[in-house]
PDB file of N, CA and C in Angstrom:
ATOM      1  N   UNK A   1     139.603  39.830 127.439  1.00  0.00           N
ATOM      2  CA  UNK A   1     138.346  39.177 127.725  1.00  0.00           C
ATOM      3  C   UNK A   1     137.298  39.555 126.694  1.00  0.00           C
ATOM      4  N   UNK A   2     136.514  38.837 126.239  1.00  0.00           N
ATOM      5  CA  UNK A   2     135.016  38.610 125.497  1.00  0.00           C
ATOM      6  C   UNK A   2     134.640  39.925 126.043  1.00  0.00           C
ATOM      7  N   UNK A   3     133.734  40.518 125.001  1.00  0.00           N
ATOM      8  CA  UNK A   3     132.812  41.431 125.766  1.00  0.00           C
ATOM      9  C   UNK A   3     131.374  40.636 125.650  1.00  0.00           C
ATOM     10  N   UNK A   4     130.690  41.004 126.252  1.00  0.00           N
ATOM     11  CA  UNK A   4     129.334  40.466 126.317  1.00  0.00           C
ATOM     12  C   UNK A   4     128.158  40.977 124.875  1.00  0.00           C
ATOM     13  N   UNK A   5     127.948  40.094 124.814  1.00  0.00           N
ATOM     14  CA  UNK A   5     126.875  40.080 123.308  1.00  0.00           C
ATOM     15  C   UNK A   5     125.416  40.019 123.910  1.00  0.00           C
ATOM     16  N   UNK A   6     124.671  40.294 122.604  1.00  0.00           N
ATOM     17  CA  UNK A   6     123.301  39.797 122.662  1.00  0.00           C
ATOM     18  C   UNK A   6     122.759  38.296 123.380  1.00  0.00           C
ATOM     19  N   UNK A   7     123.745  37.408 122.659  1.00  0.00           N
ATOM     20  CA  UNK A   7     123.414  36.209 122.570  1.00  0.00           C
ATOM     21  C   UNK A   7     124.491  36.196 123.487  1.00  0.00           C
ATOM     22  N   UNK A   8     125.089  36.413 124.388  1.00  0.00           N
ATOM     23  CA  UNK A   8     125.805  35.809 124.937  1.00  0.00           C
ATOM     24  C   UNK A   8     126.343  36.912 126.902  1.00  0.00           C
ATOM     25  N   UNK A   9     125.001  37.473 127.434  1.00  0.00           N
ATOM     26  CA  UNK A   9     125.177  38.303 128.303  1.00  0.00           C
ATOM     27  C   UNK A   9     125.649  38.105 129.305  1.00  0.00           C
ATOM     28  N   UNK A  10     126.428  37.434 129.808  1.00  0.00           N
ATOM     29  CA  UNK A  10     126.751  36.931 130.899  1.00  0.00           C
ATOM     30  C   UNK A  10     128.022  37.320 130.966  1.00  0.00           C
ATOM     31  N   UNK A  11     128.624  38.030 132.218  1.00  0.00           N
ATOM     32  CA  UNK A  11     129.806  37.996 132.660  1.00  0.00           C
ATOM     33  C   UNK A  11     129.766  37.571 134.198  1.00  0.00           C
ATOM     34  N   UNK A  12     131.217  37.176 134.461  1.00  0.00           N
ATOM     35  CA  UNK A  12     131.802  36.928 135.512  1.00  0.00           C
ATOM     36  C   UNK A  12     132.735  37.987 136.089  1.00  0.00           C
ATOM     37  N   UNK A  13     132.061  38.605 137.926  1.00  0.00           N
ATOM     38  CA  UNK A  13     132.964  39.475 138.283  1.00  0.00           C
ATOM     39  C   UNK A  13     132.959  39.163 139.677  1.00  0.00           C
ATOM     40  N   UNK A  14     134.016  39.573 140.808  1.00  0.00           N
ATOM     41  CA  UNK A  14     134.026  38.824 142.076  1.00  0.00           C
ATOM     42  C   UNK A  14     133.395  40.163 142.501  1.00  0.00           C
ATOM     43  N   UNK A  15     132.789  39.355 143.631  1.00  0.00           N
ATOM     44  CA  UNK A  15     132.265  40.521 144.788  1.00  0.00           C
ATOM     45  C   UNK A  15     132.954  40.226 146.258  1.00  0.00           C
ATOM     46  N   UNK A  16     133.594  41.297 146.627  1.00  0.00           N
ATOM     47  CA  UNK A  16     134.168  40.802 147.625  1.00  0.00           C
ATOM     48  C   UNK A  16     133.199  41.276 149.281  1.00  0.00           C
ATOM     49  N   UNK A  17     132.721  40.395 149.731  1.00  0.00           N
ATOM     50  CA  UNK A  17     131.636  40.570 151.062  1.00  0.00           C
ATOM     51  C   UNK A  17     132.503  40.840 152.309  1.00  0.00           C
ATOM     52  N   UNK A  18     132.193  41.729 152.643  1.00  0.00           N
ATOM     53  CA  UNK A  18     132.914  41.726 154.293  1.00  0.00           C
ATOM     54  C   UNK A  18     134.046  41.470 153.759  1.00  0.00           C
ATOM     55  N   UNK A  19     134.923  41.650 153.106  1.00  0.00           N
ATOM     56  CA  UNK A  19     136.383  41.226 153.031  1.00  0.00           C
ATOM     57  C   UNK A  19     136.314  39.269 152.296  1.00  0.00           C
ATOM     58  N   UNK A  20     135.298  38.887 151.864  1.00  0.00           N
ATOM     59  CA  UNK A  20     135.509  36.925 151.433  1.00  0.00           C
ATOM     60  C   UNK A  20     135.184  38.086 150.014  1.00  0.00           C
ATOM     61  N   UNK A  21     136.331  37.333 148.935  1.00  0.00           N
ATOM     62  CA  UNK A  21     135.762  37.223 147.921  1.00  0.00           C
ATOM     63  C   UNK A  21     134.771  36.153 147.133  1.00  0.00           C
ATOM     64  N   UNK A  22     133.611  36.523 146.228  1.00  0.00           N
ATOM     65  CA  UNK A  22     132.811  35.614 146.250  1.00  0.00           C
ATOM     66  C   UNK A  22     132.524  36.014 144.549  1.00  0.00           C
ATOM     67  N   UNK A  23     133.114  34.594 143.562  1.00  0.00           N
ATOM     68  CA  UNK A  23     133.144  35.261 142.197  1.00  0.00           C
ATOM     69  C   UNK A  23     130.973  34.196 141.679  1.00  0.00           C
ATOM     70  N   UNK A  24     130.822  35.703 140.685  1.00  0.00           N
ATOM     71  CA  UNK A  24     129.419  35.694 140.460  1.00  0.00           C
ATOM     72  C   UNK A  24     129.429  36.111 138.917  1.00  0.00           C
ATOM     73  N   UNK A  25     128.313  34.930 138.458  1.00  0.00           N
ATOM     74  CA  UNK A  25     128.213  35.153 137.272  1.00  0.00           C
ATOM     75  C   UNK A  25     126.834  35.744 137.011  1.00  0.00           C
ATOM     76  N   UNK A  26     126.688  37.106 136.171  1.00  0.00           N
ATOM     77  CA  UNK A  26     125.555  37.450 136.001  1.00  0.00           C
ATOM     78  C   UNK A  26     125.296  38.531 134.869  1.00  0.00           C
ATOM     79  N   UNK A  27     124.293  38.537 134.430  1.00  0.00           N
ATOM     80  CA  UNK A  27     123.502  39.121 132.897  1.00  0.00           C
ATOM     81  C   UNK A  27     123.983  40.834 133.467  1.00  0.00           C
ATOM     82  N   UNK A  28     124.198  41.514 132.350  1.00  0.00           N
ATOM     83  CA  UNK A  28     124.538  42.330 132.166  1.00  0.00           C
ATOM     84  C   UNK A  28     123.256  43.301 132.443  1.00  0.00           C
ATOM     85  N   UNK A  29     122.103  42.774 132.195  1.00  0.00           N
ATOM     86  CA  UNK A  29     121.015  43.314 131.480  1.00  0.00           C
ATOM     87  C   UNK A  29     120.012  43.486 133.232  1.00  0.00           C
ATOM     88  N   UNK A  30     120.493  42.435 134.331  1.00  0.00           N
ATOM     89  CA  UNK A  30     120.051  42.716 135.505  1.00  0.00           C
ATOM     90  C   UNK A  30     120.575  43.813 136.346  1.00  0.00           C
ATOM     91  N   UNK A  31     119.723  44.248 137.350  1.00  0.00           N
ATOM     92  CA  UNK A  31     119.941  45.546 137.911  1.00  0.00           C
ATOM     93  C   UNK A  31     121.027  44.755 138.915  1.00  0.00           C
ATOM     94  N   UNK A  32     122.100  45.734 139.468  1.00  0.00           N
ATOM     95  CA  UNK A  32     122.959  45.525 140.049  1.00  0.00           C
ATOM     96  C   UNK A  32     122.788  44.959 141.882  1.00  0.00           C
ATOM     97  N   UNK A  33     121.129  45.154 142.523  1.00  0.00           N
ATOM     98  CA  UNK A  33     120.360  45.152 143.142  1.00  0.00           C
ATOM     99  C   UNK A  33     120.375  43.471 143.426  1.00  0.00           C
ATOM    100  N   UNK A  34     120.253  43.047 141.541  1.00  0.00           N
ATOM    101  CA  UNK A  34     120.122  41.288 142.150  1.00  0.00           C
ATOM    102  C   UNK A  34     121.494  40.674 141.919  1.00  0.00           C
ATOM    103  N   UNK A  35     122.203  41.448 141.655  1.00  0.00           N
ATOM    104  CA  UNK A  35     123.802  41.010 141.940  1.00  0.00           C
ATOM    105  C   UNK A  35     124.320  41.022 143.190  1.00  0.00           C
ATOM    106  N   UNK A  36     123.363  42.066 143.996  1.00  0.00           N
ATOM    107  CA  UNK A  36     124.171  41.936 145.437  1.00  0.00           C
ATOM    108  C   UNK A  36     123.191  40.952 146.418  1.00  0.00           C
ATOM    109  N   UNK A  37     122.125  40.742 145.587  1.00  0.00           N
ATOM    110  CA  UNK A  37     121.250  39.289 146.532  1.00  0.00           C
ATOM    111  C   UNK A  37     122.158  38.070 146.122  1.00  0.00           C
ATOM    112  N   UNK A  38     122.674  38.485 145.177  1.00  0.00           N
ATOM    113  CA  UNK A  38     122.983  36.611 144.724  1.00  0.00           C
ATOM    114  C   UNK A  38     124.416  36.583 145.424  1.00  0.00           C
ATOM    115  N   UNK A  39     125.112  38.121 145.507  1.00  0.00           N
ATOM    116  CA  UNK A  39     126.373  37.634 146.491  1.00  0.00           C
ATOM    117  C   UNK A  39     126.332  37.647 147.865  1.00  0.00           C
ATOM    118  N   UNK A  40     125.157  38.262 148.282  1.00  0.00           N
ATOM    119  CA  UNK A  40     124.924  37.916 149.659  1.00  0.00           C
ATOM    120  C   UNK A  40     124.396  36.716 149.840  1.00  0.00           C
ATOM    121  N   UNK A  41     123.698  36.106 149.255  1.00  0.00           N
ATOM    122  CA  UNK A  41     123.151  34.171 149.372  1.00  0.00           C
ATOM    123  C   UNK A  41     124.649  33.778 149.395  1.00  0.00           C
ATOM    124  N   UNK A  42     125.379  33.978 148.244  1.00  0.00           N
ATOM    125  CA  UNK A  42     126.612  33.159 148.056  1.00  0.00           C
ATOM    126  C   UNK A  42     127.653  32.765 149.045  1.00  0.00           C
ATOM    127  N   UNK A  43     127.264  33.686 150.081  1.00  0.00           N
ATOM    128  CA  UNK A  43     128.167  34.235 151.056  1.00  0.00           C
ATOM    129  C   UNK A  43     127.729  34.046 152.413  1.00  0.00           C
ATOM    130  N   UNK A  44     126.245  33.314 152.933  1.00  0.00           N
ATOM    131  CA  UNK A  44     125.520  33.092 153.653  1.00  0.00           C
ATOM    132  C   UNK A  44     125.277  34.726 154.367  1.00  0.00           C
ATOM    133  N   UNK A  45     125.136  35.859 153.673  1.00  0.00           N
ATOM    134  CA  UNK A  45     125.330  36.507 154.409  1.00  0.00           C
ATOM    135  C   UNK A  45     123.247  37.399 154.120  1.00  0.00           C
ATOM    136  N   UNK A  46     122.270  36.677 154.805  1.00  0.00           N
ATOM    137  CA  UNK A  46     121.281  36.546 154.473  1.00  0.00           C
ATOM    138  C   UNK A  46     120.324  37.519 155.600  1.00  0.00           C
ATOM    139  N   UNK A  47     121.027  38.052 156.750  1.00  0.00           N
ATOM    140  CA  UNK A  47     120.315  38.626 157.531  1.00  0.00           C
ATOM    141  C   UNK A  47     120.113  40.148 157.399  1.00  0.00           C
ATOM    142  N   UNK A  48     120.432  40.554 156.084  1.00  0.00           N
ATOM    143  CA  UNK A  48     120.158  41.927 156.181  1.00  0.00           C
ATOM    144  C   UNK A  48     119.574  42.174 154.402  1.00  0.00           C
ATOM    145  N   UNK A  49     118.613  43.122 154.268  1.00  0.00           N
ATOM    146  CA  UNK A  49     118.518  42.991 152.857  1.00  0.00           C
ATOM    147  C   UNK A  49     119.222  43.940 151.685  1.00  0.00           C
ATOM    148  N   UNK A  50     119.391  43.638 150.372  1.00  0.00           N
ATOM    149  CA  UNK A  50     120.436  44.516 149.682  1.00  0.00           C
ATOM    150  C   UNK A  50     120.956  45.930 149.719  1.00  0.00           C
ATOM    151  N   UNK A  51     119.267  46.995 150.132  1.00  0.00           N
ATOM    152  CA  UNK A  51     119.593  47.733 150.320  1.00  0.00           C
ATOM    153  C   UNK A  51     119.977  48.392 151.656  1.00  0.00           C
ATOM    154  N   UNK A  52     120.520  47.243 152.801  1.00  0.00           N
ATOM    155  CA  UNK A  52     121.320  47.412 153.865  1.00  0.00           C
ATOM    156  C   UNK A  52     123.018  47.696 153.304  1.00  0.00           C
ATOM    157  N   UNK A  53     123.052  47.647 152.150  1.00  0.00           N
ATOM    158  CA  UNK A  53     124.730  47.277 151.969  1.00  0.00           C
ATOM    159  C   UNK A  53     124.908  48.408 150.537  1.00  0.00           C
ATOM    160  N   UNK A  54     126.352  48.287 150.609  1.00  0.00           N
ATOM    161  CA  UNK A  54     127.021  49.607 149.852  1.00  0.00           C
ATOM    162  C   UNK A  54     127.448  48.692 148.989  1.00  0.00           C
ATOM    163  N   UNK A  55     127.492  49.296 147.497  1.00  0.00           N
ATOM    164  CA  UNK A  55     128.569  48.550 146.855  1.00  0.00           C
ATOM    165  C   UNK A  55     129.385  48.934 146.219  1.00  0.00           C
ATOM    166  N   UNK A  56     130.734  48.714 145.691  1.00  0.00           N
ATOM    167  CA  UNK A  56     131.740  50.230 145.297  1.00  0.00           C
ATOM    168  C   UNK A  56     132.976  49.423 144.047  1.00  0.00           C
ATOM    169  N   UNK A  57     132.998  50.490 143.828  1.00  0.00           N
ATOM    170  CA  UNK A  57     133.773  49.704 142.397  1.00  0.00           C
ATOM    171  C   UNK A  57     135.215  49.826 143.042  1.00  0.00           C
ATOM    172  N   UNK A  58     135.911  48.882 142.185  1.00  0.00           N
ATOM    173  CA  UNK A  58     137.572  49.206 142.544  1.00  0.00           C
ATOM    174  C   UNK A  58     138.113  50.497 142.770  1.00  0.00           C
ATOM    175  N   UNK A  59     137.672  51.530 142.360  1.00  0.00           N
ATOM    176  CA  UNK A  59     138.391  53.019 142.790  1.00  0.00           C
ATOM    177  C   UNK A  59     137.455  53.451 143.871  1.00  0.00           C
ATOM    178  N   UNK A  60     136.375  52.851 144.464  1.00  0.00           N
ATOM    179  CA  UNK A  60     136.045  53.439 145.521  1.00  0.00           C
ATOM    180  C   UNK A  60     134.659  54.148 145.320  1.00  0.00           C
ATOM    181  N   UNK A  61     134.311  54.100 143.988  1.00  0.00           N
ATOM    182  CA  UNK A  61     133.049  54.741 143.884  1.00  0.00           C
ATOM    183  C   UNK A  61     131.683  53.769 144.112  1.00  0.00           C
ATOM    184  N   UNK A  62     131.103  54.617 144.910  1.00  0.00           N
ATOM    185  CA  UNK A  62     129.872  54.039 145.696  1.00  0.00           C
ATOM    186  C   UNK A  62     128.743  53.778 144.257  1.00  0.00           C
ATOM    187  N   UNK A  63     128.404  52.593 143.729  1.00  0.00           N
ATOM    188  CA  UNK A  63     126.955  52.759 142.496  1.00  0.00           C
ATOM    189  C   UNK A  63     126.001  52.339 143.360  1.00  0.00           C
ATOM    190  N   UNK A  64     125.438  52.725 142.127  1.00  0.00           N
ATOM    191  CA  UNK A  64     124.134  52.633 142.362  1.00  0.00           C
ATOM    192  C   UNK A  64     122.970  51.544 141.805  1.00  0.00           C
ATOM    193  N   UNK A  65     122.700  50.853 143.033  1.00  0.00           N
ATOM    194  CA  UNK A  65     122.037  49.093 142.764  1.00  0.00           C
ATOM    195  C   UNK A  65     120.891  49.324 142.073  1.00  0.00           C
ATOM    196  N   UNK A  66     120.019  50.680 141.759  1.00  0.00           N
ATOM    197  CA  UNK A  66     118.719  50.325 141.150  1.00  0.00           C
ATOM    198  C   UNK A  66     119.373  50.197 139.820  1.00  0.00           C
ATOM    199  N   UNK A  67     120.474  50.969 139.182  1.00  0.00           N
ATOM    200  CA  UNK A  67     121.049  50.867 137.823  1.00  0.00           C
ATOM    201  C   UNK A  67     121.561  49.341 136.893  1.00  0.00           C
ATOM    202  N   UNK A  68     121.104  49.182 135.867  1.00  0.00           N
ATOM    203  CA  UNK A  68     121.686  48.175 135.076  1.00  0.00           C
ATOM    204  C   UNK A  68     122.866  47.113 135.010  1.00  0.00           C
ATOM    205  N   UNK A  69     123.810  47.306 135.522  1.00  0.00           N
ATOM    206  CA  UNK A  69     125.339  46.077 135.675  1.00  0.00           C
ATOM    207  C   UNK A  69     125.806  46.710 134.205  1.00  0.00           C
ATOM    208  N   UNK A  70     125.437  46.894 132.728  1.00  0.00           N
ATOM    209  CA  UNK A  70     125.782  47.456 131.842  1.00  0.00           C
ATOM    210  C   UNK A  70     125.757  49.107 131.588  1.00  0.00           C
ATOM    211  N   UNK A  71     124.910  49.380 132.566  1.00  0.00           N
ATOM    212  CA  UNK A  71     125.081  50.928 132.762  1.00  0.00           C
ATOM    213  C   UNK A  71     125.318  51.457 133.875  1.00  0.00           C
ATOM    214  N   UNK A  72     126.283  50.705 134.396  1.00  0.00           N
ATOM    215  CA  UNK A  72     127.001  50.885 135.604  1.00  0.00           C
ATOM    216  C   UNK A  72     128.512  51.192 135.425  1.00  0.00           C
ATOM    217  N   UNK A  73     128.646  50.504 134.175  1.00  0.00           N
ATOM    218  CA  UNK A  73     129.714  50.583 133.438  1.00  0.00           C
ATOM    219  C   UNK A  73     130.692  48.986 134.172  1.00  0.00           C
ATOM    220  N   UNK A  74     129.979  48.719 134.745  1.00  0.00           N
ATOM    221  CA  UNK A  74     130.713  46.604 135.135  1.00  0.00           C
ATOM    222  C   UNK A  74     130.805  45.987 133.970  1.00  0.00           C
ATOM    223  N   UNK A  75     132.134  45.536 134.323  1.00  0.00           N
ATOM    224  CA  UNK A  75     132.601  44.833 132.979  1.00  0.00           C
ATOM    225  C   UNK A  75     133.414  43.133 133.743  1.00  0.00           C
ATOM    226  N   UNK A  76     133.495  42.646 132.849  1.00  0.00           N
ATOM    227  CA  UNK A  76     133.542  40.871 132.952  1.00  0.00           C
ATOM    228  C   UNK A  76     135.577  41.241 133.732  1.00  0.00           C
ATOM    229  N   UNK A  77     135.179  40.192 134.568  1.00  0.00           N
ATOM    230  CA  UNK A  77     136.729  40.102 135.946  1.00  0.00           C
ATOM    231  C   UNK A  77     136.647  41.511 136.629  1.00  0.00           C
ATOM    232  N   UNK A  78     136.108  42.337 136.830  1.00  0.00           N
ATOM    233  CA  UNK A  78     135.942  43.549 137.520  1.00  0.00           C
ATOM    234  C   UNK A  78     135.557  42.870 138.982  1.00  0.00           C
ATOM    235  N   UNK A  79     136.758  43.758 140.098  1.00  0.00           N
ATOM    236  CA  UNK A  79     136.141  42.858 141.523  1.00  0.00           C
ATOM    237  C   UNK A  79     135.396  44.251 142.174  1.00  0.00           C
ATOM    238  N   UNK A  80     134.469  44.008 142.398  1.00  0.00           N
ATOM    239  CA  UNK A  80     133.513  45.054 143.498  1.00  0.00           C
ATOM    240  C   UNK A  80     133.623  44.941 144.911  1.00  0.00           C
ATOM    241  N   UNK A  81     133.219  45.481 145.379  1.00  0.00           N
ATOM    242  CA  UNK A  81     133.666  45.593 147.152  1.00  0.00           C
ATOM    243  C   UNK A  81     132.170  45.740 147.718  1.00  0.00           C
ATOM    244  N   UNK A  82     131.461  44.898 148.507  1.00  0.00           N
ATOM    245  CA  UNK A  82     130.126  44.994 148.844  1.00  0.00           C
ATOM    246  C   UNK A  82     130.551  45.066 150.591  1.00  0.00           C
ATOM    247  N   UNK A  83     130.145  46.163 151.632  1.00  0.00           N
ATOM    248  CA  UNK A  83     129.548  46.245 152.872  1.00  0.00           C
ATOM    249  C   UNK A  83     128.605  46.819 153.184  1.00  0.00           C
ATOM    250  N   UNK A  84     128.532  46.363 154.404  1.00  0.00           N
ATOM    251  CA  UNK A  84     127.355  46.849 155.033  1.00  0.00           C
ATOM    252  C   UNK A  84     127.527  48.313 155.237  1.00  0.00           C
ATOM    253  N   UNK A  85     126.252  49.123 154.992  1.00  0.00           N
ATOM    254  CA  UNK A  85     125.972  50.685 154.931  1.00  0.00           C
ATOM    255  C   UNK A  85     126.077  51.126 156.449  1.00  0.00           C
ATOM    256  N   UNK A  86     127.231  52.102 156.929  1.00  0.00           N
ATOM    257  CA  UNK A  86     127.316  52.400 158.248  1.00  0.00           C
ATOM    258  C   UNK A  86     126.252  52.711 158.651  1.00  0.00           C
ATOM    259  N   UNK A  87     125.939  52.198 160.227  1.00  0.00           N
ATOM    260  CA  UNK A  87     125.082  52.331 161.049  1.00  0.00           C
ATOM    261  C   UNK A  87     123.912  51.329 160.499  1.00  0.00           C
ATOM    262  N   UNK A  88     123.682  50.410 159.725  1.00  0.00           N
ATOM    263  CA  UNK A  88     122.962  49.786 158.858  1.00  0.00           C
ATOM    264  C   UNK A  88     122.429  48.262 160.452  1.00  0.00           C
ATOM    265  N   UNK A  89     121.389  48.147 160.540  1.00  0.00           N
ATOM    266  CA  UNK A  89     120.786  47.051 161.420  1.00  0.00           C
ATOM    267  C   UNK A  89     120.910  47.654 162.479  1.00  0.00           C
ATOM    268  N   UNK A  90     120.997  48.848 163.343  1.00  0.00           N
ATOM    269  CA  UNK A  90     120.966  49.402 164.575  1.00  0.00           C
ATOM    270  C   UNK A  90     119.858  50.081 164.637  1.00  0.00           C
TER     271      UNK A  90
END
């Protein structure tokens, strides 16, 4: 795969919600914060806000949404795992 350029920041990586995968294209250069708004819209999943939810890379490590998508170390076809943060809306 392409790596992402100046001129060209955009990758594509799935987020998988509650178990639906939901593939999202987005700038490298945005915080990972509006990656998980745009997969929660994508996903109708609109009743709780981003930082109600966890998001975790394929090995399981929990990041961190105020951080970059490029300094997160997310890279283009990478699938993420987004739930809701236990005990989260109670």
């Amino acid at each position: 795969m392409a790596k992402p350029t100046a001129s060209q920041p955009n990758i594509d990586v799935i987020v998988v919600v509650s178990g639906t995968p939901q593939p999202i294209r987005v700038n490298i250069h945005q915080k990972l914060e509006q990656l998980v708004e745009e997969a929660l819209r994508e996903s109708g999943n609109v009743g709780q806000p981003a930082s109600e939810w966890e998001l975790r890379s394929e090995n399981g490590q929990q990041l961190d949404i105020t951080m970059r998508i490029m300094d997160a170390g997310v890279v283009a076809g990478e699938t993420l795992f987004l739930n809701p943060r236990a005990g989260a809306g109670g």
